[in-house]
C-alpha atoms as a PDB file:
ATOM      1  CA  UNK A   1     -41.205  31.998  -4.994  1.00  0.00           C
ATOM      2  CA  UNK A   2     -37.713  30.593  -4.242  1.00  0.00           C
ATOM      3  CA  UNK A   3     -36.791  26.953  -3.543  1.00  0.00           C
ATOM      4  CA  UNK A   4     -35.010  25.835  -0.630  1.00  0.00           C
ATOM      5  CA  UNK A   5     -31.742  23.452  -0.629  1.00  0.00           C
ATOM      6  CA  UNK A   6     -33.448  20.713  -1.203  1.00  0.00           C
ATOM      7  CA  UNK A   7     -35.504  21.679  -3.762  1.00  0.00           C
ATOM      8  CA  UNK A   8     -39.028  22.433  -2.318  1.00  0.00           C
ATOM      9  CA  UNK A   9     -40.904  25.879  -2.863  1.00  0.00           C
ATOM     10  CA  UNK A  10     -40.406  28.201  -0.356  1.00  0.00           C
ATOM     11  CA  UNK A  11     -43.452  29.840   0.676  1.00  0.00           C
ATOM     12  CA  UNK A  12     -43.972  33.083   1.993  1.00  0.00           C
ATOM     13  CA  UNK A  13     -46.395  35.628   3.264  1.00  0.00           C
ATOM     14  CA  UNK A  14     -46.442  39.665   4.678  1.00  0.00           C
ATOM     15  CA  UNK A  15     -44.625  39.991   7.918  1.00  0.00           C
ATOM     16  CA  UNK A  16     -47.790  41.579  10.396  1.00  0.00           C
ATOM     17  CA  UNK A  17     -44.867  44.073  12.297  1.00  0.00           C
ATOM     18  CA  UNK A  18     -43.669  45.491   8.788  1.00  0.00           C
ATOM     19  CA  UNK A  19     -45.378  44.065   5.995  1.00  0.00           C
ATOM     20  CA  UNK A  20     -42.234  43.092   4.227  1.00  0.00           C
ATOM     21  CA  UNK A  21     -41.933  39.665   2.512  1.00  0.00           C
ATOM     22  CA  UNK A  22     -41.456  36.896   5.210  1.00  0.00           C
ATOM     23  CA  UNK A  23     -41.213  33.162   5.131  1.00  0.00           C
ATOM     24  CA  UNK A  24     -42.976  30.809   6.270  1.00  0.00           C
ATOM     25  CA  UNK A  25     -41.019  27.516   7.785  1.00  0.00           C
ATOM     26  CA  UNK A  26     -42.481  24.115   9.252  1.00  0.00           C
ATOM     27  CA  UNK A  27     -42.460  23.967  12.960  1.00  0.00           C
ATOM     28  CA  UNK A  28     -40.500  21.179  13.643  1.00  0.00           C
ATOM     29  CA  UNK A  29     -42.366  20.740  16.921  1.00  0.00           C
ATOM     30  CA  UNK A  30     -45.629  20.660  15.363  1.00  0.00           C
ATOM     31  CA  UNK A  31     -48.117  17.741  16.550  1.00  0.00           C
ATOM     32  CA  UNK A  32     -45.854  16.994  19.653  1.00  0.00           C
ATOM     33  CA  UNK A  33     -47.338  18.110  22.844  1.00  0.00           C
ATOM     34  CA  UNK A  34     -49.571  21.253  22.602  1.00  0.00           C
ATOM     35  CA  UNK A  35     -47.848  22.312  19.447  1.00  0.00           C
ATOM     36  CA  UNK A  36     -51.000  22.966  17.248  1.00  0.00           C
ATOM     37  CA  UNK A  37     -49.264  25.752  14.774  1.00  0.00           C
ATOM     38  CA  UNK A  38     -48.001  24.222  11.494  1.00  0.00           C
ATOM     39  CA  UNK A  39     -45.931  26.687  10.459  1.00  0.00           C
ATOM     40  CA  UNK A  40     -43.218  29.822  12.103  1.00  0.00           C
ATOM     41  CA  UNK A  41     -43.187  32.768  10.248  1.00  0.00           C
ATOM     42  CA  UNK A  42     -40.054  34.465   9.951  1.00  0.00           C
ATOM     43  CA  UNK A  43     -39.120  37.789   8.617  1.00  0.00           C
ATOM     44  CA  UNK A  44     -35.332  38.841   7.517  1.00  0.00           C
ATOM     45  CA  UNK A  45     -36.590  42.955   7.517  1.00  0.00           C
ATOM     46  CA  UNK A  46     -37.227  43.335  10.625  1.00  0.00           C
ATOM     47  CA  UNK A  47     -36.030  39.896  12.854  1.00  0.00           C
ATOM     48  CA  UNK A  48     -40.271  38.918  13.181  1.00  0.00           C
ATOM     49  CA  UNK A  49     -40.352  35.815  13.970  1.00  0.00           C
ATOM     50  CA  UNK A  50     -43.621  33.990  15.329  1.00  0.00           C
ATOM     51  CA  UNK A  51     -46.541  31.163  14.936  1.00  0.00           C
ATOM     52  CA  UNK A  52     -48.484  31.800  11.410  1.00  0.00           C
ATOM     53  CA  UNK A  53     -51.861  30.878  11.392  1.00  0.00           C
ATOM     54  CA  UNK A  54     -52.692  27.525   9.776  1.00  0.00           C
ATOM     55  CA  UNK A  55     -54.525  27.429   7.026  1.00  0.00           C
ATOM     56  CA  UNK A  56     -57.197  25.401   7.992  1.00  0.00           C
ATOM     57  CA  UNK A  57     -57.583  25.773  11.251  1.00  0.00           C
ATOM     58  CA  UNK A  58     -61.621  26.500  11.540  1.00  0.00           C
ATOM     59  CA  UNK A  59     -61.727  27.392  15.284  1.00  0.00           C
ATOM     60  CA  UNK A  60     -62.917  25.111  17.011  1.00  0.00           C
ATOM     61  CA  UNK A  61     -61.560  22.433  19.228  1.00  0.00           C
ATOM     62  CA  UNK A  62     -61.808  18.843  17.738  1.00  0.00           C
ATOM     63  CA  UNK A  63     -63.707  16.116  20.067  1.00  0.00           C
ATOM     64  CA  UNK A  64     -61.762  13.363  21.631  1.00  0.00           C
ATOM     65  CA  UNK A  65     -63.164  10.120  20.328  1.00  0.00           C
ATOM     66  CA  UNK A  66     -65.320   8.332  22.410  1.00  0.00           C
ATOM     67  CA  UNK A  67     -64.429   5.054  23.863  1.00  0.00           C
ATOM     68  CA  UNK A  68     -67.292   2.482  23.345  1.00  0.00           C
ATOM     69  CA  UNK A  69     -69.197   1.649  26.355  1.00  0.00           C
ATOM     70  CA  UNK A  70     -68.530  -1.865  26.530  1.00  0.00           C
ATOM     71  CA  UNK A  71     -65.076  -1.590  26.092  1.00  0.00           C
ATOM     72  CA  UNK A  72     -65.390   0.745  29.472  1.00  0.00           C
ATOM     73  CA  UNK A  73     -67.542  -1.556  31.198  1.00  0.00           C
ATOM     74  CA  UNK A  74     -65.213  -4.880  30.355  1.00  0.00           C
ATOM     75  CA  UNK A  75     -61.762  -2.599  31.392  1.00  0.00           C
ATOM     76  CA  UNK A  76     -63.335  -1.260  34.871  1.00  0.00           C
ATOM     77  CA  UNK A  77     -64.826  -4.926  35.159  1.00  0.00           C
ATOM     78  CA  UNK A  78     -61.046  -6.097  34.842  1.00  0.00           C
ATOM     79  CA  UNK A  79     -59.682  -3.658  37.145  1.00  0.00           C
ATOM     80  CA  UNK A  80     -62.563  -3.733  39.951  1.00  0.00           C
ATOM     81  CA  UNK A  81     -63.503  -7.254  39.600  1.00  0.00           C
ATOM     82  CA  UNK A  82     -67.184  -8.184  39.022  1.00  0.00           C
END
């Protein structure tokens, strides 16, 4: 494994097009908006380059969390009057 300019480990994985050694790179977008991949994987074979899967991404959707029913009640109460 190689380290990048700044002295980090570069990680890397297979490239899924041609198998040959690609690396993996944060996605500087990740977190912001509908970004939900952590990581781009590109490949210097072949010119791959696409959204790796994360690690521990089990499948399924998180749940918003739930706002507390009297903080609901006294924040339409504001609003509506009452």
């Amino acid at each position: 494994m190689g380290e990048t300019e700044g002295g980090t480990p570069m990680r890397e994985t297979r490239c899924p097009q041609c198998r040959s050694v690609a690396r993996l790179v944060r996605n500087p977008y990740f977190g912001a908006g509908l970004a939900v991949h952590s990581d781009l994987l590109v490949c210097q074979a072949c010119g791959f380059s696409g959204f790796a899967d994360n690690p521990d991404d089990d499948g399924a959707p998180q749940a918003a969390a739930a706002t507390p029913p009297g903080l609901m009640r006294r924040i339409l109460r504001f609003l509506f009057g009452g």
